[in-house]
Protein backbone atom coordinates (compact mmCIF):
# COMPACT_ATOMS: atom_id res chain seq x y z
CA UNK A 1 -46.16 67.43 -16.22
CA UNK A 2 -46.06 69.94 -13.68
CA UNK A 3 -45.37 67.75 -11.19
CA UNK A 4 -42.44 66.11 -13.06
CA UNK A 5 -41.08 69.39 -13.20
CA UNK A 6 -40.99 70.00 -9.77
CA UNK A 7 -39.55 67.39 -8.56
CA UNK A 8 -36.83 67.70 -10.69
CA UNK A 9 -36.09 71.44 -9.92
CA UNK A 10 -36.10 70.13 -6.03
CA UNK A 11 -33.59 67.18 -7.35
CA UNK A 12 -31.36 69.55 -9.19
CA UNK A 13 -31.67 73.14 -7.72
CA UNK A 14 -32.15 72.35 -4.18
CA UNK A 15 -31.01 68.82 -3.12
CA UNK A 16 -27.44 70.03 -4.04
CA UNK A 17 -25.29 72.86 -2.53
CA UNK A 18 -25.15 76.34 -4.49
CA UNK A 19 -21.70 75.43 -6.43
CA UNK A 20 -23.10 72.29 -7.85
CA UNK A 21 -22.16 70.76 -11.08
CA UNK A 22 -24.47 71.63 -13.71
CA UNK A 23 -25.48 68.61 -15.02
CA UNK A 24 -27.05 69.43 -18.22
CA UNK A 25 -24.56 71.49 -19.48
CA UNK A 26 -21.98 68.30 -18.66
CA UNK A 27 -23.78 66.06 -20.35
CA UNK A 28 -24.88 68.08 -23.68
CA UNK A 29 -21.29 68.65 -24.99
CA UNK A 30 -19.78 65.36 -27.37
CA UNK A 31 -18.80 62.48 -25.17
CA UNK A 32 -17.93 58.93 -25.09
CA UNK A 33 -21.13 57.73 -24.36
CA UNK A 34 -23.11 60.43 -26.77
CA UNK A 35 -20.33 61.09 -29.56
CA UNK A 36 -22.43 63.23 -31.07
CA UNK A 37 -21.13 62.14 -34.92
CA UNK A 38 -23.05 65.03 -37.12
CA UNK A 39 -21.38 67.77 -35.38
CA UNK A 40 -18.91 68.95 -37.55
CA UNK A 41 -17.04 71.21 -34.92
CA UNK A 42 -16.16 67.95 -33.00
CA UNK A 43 -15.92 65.56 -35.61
CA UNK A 44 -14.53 67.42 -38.44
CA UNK A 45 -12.65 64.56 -40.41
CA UNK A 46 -15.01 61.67 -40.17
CA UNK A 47 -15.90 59.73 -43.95
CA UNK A 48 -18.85 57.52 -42.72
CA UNK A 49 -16.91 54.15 -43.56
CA UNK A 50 -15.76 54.34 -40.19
CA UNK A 51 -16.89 51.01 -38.26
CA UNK A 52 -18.02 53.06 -34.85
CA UNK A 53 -20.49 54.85 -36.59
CA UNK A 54 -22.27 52.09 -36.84
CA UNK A 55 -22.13 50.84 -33.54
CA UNK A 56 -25.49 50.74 -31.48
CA UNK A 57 -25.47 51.27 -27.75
CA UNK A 58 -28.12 50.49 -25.14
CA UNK A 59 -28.44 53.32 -22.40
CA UNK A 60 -26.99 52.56 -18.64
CA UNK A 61 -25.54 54.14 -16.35
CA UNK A 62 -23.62 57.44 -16.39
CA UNK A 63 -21.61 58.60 -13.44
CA UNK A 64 -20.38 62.23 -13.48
CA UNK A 65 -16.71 62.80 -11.42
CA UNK A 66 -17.88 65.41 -8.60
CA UNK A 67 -15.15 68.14 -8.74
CA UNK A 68 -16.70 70.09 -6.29
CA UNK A 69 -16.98 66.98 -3.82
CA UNK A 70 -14.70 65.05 -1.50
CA UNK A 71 -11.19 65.99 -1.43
CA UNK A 72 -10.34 62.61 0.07
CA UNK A 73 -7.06 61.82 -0.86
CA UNK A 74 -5.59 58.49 -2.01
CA UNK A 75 -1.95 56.84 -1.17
CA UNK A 76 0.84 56.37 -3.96
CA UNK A 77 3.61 58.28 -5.41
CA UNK A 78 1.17 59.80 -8.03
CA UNK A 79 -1.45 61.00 -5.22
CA UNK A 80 -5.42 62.05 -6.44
CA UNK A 81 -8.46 61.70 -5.12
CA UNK A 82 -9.97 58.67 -4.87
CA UNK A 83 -11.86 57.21 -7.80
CA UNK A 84 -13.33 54.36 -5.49
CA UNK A 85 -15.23 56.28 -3.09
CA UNK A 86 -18.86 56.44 -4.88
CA UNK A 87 -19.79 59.58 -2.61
CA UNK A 88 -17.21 61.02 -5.29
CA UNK A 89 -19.48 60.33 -8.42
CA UNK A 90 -22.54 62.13 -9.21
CA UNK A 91 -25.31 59.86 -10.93
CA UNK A 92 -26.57 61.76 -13.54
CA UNK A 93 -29.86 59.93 -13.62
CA UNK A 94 -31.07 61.19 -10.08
CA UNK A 95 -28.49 64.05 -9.12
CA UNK A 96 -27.85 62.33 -6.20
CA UNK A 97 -24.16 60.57 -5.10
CA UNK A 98 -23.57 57.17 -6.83
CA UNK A 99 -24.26 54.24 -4.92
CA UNK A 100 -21.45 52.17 -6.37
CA UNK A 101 -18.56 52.79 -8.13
CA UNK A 102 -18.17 52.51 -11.77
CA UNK A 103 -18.20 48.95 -13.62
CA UNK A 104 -18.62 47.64 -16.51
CA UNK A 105 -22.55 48.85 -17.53
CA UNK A 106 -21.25 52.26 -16.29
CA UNK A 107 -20.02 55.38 -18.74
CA UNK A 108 -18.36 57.68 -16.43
CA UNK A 109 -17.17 61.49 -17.25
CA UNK A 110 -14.30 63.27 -15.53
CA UNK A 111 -15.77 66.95 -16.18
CA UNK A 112 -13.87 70.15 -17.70
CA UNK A 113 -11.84 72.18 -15.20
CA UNK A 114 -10.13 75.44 -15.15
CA UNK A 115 -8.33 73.74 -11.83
CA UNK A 116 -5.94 70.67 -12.79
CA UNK A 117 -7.28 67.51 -10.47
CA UNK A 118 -6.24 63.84 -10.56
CA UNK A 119 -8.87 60.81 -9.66
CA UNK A 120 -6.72 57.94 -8.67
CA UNK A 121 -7.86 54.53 -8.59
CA UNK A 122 -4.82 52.85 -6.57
CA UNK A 123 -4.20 49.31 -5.40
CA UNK A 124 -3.82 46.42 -7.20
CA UNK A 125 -7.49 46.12 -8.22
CA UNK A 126 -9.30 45.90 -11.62
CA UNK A 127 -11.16 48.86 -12.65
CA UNK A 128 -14.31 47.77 -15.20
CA UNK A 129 -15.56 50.93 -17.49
CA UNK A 130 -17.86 51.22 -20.04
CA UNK A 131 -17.43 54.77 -21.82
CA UNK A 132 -15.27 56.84 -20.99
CA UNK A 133 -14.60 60.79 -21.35
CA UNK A 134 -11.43 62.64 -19.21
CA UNK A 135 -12.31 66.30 -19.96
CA UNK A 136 -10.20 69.47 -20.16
CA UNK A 137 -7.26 69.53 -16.96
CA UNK A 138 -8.92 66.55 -15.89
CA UNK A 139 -6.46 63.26 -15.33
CA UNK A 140 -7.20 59.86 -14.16
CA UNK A 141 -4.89 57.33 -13.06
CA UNK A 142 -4.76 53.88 -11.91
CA UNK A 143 -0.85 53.31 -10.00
CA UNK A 144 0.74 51.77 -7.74
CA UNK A 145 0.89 48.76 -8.59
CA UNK A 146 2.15 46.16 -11.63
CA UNK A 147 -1.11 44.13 -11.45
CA UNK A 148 -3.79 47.21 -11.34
CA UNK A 149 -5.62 47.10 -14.60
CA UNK A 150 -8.20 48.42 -16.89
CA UNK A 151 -10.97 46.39 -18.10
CA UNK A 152 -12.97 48.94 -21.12
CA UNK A 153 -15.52 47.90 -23.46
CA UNK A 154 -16.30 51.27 -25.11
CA UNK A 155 -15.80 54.34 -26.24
CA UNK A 156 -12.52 56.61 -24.96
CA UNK A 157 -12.04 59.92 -25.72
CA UNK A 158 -9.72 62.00 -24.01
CA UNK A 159 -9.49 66.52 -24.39
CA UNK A 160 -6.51 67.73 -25.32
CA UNK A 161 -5.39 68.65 -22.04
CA UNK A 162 -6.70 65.91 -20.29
CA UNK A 163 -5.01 62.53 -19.49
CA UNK A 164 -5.53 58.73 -18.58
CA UNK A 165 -2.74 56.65 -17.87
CA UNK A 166 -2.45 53.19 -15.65
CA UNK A 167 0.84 51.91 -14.49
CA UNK A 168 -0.56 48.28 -15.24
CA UNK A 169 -2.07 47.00 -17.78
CA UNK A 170 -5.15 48.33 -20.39
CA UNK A 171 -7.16 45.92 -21.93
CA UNK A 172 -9.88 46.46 -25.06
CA UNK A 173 -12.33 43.78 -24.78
CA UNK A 174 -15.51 43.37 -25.49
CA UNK A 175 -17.86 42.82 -28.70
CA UNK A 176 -18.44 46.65 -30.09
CA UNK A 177 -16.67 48.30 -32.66
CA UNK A 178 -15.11 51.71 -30.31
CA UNK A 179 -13.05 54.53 -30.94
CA UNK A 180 -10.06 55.33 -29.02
CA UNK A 181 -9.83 59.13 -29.58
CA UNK A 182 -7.10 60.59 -27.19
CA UNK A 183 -6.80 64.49 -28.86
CA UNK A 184 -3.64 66.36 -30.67
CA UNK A 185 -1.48 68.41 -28.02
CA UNK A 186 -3.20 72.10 -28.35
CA UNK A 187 0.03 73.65 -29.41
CA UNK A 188 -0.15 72.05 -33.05
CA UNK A 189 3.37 70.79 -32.97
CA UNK A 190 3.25 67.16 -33.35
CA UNK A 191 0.35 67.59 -35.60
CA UNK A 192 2.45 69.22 -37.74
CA UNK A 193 5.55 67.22 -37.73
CA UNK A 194 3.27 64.05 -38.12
CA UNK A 195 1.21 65.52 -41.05
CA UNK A 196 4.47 66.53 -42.89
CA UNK A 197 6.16 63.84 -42.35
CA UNK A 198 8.99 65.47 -40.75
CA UNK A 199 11.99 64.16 -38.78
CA UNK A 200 12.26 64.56 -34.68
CA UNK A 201 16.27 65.35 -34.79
CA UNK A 202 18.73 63.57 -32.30
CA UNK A 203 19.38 65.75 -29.37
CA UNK A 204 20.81 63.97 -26.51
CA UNK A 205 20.43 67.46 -24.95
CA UNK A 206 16.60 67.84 -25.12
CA UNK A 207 13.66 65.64 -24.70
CA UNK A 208 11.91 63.29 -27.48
CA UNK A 209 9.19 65.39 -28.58
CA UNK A 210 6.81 62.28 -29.17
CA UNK A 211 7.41 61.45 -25.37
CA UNK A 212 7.35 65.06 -23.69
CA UNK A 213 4.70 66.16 -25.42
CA UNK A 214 3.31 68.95 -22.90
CA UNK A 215 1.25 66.64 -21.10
CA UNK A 216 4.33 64.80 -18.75
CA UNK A 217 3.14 61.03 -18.67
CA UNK A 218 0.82 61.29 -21.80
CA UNK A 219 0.82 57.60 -22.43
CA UNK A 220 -2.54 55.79 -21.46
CA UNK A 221 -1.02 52.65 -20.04
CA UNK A 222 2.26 50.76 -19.33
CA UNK A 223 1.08 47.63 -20.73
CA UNK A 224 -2.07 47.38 -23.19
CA UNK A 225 -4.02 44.74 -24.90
CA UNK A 226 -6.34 44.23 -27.57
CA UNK A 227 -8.34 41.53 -27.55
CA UNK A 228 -12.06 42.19 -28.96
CA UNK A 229 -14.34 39.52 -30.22
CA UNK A 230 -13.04 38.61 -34.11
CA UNK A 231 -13.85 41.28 -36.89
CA UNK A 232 -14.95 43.87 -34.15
CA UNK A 233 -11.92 47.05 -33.73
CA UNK A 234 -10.50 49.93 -32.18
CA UNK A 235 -10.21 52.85 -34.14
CA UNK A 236 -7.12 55.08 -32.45
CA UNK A 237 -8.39 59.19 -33.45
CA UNK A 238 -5.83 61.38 -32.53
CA UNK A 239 -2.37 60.74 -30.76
CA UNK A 240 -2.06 57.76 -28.81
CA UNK A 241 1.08 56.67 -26.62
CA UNK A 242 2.02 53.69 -25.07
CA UNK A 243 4.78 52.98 -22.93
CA UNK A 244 5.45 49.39 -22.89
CA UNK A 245 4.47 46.02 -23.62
CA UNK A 246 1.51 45.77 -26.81
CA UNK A 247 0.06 42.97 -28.02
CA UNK A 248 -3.00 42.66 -30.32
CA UNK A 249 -4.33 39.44 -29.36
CA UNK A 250 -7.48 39.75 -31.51
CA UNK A 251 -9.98 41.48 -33.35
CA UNK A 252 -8.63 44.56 -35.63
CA UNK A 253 -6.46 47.52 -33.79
CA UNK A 254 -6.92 50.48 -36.46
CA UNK A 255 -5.30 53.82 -36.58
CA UNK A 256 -7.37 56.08 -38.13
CA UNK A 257 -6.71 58.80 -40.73
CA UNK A 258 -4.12 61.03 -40.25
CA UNK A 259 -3.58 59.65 -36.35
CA UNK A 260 -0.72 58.36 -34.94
CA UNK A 261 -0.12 55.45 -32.20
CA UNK A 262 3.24 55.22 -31.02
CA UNK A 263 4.51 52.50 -28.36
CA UNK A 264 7.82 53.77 -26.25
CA UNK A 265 9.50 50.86 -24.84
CA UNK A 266 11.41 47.88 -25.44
CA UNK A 267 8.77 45.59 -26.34
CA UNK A 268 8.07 44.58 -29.72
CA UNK A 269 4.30 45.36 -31.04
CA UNK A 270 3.17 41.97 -31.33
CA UNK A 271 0.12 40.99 -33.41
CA UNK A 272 -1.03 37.63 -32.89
CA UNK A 273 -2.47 34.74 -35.10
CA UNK A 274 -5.79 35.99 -36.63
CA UNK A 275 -5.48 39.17 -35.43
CA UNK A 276 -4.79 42.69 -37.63
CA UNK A 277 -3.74 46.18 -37.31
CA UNK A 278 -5.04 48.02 -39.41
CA UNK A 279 -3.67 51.70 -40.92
CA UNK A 280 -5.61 54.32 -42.66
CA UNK A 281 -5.20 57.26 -44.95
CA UNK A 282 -2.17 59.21 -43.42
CA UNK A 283 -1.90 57.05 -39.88
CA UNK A 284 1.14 55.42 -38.71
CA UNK A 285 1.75 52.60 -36.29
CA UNK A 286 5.09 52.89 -35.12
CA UNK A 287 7.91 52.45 -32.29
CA UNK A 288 9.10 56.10 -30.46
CA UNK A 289 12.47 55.52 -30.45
CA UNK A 290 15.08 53.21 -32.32
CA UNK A 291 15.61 50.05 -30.58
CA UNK A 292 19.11 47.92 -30.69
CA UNK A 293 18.47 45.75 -28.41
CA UNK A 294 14.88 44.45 -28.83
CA UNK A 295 12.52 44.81 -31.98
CA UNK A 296 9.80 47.21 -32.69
CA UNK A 297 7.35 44.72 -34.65
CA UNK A 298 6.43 41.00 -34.36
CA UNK A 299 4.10 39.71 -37.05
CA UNK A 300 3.13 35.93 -36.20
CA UNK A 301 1.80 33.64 -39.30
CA UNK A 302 -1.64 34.26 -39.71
CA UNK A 303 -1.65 37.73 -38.62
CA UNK A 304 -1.88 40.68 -41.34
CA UNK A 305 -0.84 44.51 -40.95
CA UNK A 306 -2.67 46.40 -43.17
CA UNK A 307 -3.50 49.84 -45.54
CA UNK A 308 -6.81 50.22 -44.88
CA UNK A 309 -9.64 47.49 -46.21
CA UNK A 310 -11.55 46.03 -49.02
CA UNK A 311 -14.54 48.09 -47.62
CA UNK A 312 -12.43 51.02 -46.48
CA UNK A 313 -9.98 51.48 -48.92
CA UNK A 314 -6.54 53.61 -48.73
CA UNK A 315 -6.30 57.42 -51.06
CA UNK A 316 -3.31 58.30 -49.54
CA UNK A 317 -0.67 56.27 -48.16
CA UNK A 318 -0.13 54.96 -44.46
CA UNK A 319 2.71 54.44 -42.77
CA UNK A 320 4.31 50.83 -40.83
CA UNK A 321 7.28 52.45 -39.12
CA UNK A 322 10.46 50.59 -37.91
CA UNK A 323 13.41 51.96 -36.42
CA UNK A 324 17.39 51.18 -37.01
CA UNK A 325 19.95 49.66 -35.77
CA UNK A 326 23.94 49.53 -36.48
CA UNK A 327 23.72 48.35 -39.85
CA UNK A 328 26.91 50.43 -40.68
CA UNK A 329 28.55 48.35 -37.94
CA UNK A 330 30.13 51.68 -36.90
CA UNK A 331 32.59 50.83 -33.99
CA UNK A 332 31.16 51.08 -30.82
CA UNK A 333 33.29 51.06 -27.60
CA UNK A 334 33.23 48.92 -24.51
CA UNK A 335 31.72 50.09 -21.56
CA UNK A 336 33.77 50.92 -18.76
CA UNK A 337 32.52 48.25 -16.32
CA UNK A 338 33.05 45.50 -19.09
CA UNK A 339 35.86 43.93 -17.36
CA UNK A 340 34.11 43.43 -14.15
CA UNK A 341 30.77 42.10 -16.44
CA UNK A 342 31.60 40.11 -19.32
CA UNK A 343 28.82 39.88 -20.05
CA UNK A 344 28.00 43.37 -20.85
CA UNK A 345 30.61 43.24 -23.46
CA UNK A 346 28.89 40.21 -25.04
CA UNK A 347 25.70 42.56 -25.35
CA UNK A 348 28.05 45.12 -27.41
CA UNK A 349 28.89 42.83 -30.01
CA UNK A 350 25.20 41.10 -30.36
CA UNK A 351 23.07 44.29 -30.44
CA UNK A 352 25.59 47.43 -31.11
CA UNK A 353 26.95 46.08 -33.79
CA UNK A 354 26.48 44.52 -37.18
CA UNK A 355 22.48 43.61 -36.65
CA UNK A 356 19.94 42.57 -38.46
CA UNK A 357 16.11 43.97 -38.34
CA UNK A 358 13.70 45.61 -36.36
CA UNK A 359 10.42 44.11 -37.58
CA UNK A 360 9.78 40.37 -37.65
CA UNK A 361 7.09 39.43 -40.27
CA UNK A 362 5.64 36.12 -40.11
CA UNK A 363 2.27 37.40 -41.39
CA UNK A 364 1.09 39.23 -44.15
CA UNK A 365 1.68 43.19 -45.31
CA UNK A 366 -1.46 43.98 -47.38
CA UNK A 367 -2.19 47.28 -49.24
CA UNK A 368 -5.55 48.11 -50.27
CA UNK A 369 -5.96 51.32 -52.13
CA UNK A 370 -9.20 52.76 -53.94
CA UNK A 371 -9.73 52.08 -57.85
CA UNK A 372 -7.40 54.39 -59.41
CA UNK A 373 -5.46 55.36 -56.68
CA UNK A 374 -1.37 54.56 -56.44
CA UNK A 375 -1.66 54.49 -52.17
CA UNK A 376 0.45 51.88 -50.63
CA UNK A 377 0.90 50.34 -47.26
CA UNK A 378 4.52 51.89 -47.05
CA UNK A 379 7.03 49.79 -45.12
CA UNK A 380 9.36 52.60 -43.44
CA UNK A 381 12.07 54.31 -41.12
CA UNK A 382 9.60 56.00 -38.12
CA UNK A 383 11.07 59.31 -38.02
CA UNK A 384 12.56 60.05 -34.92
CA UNK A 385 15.77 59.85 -34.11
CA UNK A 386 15.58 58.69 -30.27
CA UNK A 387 17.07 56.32 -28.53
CA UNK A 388 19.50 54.14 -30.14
CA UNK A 389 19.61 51.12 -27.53
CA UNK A 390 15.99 51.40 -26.39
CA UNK A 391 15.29 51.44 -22.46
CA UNK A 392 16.74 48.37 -21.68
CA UNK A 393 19.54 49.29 -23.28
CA UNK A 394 22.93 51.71 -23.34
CA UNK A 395 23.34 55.47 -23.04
CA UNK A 396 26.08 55.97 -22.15
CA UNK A 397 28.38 58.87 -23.76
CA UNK A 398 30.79 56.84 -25.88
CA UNK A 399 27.31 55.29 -27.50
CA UNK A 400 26.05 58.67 -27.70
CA UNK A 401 28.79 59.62 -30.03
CA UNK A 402 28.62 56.92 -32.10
CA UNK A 403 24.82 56.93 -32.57
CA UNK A 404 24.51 60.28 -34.36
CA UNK A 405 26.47 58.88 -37.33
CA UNK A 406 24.21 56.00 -38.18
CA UNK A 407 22.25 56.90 -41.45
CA UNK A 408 18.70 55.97 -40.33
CA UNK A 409 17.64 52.60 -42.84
CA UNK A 410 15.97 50.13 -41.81
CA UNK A 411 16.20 46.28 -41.89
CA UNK A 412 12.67 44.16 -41.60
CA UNK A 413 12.45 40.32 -42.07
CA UNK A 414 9.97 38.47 -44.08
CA UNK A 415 8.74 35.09 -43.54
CA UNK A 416 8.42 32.33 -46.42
CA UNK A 417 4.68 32.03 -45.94
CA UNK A 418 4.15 35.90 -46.12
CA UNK A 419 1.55 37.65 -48.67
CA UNK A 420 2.81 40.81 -49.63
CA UNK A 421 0.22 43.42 -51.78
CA UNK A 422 0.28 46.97 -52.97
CA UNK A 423 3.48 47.49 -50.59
CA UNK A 424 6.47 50.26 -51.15
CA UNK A 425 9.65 49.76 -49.42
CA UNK A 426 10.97 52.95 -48.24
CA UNK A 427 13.94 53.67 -46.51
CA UNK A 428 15.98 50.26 -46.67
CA UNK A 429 19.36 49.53 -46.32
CA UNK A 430 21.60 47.31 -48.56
CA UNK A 431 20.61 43.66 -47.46
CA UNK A 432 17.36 45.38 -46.09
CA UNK A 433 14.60 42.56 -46.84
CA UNK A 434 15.98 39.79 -44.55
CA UNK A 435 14.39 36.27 -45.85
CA UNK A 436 15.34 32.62 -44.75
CA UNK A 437 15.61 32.30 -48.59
CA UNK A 438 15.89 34.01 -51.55
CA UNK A 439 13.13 32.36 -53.14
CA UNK A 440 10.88 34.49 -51.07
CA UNK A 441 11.24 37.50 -53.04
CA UNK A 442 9.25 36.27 -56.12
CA UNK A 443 6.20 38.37 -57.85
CA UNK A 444 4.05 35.23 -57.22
CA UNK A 445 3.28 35.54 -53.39
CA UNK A 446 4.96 39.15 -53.46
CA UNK A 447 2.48 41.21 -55.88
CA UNK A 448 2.74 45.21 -57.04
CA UNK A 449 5.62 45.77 -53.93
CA UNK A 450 8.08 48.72 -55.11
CA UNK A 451 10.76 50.24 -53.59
CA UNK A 452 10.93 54.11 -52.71
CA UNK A 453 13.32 56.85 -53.21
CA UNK A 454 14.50 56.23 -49.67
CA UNK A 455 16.57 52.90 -50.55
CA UNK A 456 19.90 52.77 -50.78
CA UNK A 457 19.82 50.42 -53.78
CA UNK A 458 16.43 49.91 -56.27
CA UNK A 459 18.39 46.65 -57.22
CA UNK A 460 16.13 44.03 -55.44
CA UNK A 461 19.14 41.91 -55.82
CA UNK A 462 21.10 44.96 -53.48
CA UNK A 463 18.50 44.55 -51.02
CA UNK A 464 17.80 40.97 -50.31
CA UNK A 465 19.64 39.38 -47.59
CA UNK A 466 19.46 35.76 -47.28
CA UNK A 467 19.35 34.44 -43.88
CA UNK A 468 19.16 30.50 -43.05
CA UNK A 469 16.91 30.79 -39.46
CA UNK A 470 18.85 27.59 -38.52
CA UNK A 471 22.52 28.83 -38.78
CA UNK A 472 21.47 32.98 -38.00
CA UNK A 473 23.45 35.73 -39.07
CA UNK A 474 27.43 36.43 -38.94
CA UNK A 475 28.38 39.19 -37.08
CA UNK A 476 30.76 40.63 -39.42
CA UNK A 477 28.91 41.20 -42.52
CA UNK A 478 29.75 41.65 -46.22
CA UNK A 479 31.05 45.26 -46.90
CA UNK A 480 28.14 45.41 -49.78
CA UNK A 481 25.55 45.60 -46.79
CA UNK A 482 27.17 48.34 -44.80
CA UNK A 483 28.01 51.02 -47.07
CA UNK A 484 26.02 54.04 -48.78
C-alpha cells in the first residue's frame, strides 16, 4: 500500500512541472463520462424516467486537454491549438502525455479556465469521441473544411460558457441512450423568454437573440445527424443550436423538459421513416427564424413527432414550432436587379407571396399526456420574429418593410395517412391545415385535436385548405384565407 502510494505521488507531484493540472480535482466535478445523477446542485430537474439514467457504461479511456501545455498553434480562419497533437492531452490514468489522440473508446475533457482557449481540430478529417465535457471558457472546434466531421457515441455536456461547434457535419451514432446537455446562457435571458413563452420582437436593427446569444457561434455544428441504433435517443438538456442542415435518420431525437433545440438555417428538420423526435414537458423543437423560401419541418410517412411517451408521459404541454410566411399576400416589391435576373422576380411571386406552409407532415403528430392531465403536443407559431426569407433568401429594405406587417400564423400540411392524437392547433391562419383532401380532417384517424385561442377561426371548416398535390396551389388565393 505504501508502495502504491509512492509511486503515485512521484507520478503526480513530481513527474509533472509545478503548474500542473490537478487531476483529481478535474475529474471529481460532474462530467460526461461520470454525470454524477444524485447530485442535486448539477442535476436539479431530473424525474428518473429519463432513458440516460439508465444507461450503463464500461470504463476506457479519459484524456484530459493540457491547458498548461503546448501552445502549438493550428492553421484556419478560426485559429486554436491543436487538438491532434497527443503531447496536448493528459491521460488521466498515468499522468503522463497521451500516446494517441482521442477516438472512439476515448472520453476526453476540455478543463475549466479563467483564460478563454480554443482546441482546434482542422482539416478535413473525422474526429471519433466517446464522452465528451467542454468546461467553463473552454471552446473546441473542428473548421476548415465542409467534409471535417464528428463521429460521438456518448455523453455531451457543455458549461455555460463553454462551446463546441464544427463547420461540418455532427453525427449521433452509436447504440446508448446519451444526453446532449449544452447549458442555459449565464445571464438568464433566454431562459426566461423560453420558460414564458415570450416573443423575440422584429428588429432589423439588432441581433436575433436565439442566434447572438453571448457566446458568438453558439451552435454545435453546421450540419448534424441522428442516426442511433432503433429505440435508443438523445436527450437535448439545456439550449441547443444548430445552424444548418438536420436530419433524424433514426432512433429517437428528444428534447427534454423545459429545453429548447433550435435549427437556424434554410434547411427543413427532416425526420425520416421510422425515426421520432420526441418533446417533453415544456421543450420545443423549432426553426430560429421564419423561413419563405424553404420549410422548417419535413415529416416523411412512417415517422412520428411526439409529446412525450407511453412510458414518459407529458404534465405540461410541449411545443412543435413552425414559422410564417406571406399568408396575407401583402405586396411585396421587385428587387432592383429584377430586370437584369428574371429570374429573381419569379422567386418573388413563388415564395414572397401568397404561400402555403412551413411544416410538411407525412407522419404522425402524437400527444401523450399523463392520466388526468389536459397536456397536448401543441402544433404552433415559434416565437421569434426573425428572418422573413431565411438565409437563402431576401433582405433587402423594401422586404424589410413589408415583413413587419405580417401577423405571425402559421400554415402546416397534413398527409392522408397521418395519425393525429391529443394535438392543439395554436396559432393558425384561415386555410391553416393544408390537406390533399378534405376527407383528412375526420375524428376517425384525427382523435382529441383542438384548436387554441391563437386561431384566427375555431371553425374547422375556416381552417381547412384543400390542396390536390397533383395540380398545387394558385397563387392568388381566396380573400377568406388572407384576412383577420
Amino acid at each position: 500500500m505504501k508502495t502504491t502510494l509512492f509511486v503515485l505521488i512521484a507520478i503526480f507531484g513530481f513527474a509533472l512541472p509545478a503548474n500542473a493540472l490537478d487531476l483529481q480535482a478535474i475529474t471529481s466535478k460532474p462530467a460526461a463520462h461520470n454525470p454524477q445523477f444524485d447530485n442535486k446542485e448539477a442535476w436539479p430537474n431530473l424525474v428518473g424516467d429519463e432513458y440516460f439514467l439508465k444507461q450503463k457504461w464500461e470504463k476506457k479511456r479519459l484524456l484530459i486537454w493540457n491547458i498548461h501545455g503546448s501552445a502549438e498553434k493550428v492553421g484556419g480562419r478560426r485559429g486554436g491549438l491543436d487538438g491532434r497533437n497527443p503531447a496536448n492531452w493528459i491521460n488521466a490514468a498515468t499522468g503522463q502525455p497521451a500516446k494517441s489522440i482521442p477516438d472512439m473508446d476515448t472520453d476526453i475533457i476540455l478543463p475549466d479556465s479563467d483564460t478563454p482557449y480554443t482546441v482546434n481540430f482542422y482539416g478535413p478529417k473525422v474526429s471519433y469521441w466517446r464522452h465528451v465535457t467542454i468546461g467553463r471558457n473552454a471552446k473546441i472546434l473542428t473548421g476548415g473544411h465542409r467534409d471535417n466531421s464528428i463521429q460521438i457515441f456518448g455523453n455531451v455536456w457543455v458549461r455555460a460558457t463553454g462551446e463546441i461547434s464544427t463547420y461540418g457535419s455532427m453525427h449521433f451514432i452509436g447504440d446508448r441512450d446519451t444526453f446532449l446537455r449544452q447549458d442555459w446562457p449565464e445571464d438568464g435571458m433566454l431562459k426566461k423568454m423560453h420558460d414564458e413563452r415570450l416573443v423575440a420582437p422584429y428588429d432589423p436593427k439588432a441581433k436575433n437573440p436565439w442566434t447572438e446569444d453571448g457566446r458568438g457561434g453558439r451552435s454545435i455544428t453546421v450540419y448534424m445527424t441522428h442516426a442511433k441504433a432503433p429505440e435508443k435517443s438523445t436527450e437535448v438538456i439545456g439550449y441547443v443550436r444548430a445552424a444548418d442542415e438536420v436530419g433524424i435518420k433514426s432512433g429517437t431525437f428528444i428534447v427534454g423538459r423545459d429545453s429548447r433545440f433550435v435549427s437556424m438555417g434554410p434547411a427543413a428538420v427532416s425526420v425520416n421513416k421510422g425515426a421520432k423526435v420526441v418533446l417533453m414537458d415544456g421543450s420545443q423543437c423549432s426553426h430560429g427564424q421564419n423561413q419563405f423560401v424553404n420549410r422548417d419541418w419535413g415529416v416523411a410517412d412512417g415517422a412520428q413527432v411526439t409529446g412525450g411517451t407511453p412510458d414518459r408521459p407529458l404534465r405540461r404541454d410541449a411545443y412543435f414550432g413552425v414559422g410564417y410566411r406571406n399568408w396575407m399576400n401583402l405586396p411585396v416589391p421587385e428587387l432592383e436587379n429584377s430586370k437584369k435576373n428574371p429570374e429573381q422576380q419569379t422567386g418573388v411571386k413563388l415564395y414572397y407571396g401568397y404561400s402555403g406552409y412551413n411544416a410538411q407532415i407525412r407522419g404522425d403528430l402524437i400527444g401523450y399526456p399523463a392520466p388526468g392531465s389536459d397536456a397536448r403536443l401543441v402544433v404552433c407559431w415559434q416565437r421569434i420574429s426573425a428572418g422573413g426569407a431565411g438565409s437563402w433568401g431576401r433582405g433587402d429594405e423594401a422586404f424589410k418593410k413589408v415583413f413587419p406587417k405580417i401577423v405571425p400564423k402559421i400554415g402546416v400540411w397534413i398527409g392522408g395517412a397521418s395519425r393525429l392524437a391529443n394535438v392543439r392547433f395554436d396559432d393558425l391562419h384561415r386555410g391553416g391545415i393544408v390537406v390533399p383532401s378534405a376527407d383528412v380532417f375526420n375524428f376517425k384517424r384525427w382523435r382529441n385535436v383542438t384548436l387554441g385561442e391563437g386561431c384566427l377561426s375555431k371553425d374547422p371548416r375556416e381552417l381547412i385548405r384543400e390542396i390536390n398535390p397533383k395540380k398545387g396551389q394558385r397563387q392568388t388565393p381566396d380573400k377568406k384565407y388572407t384576412t383577420m
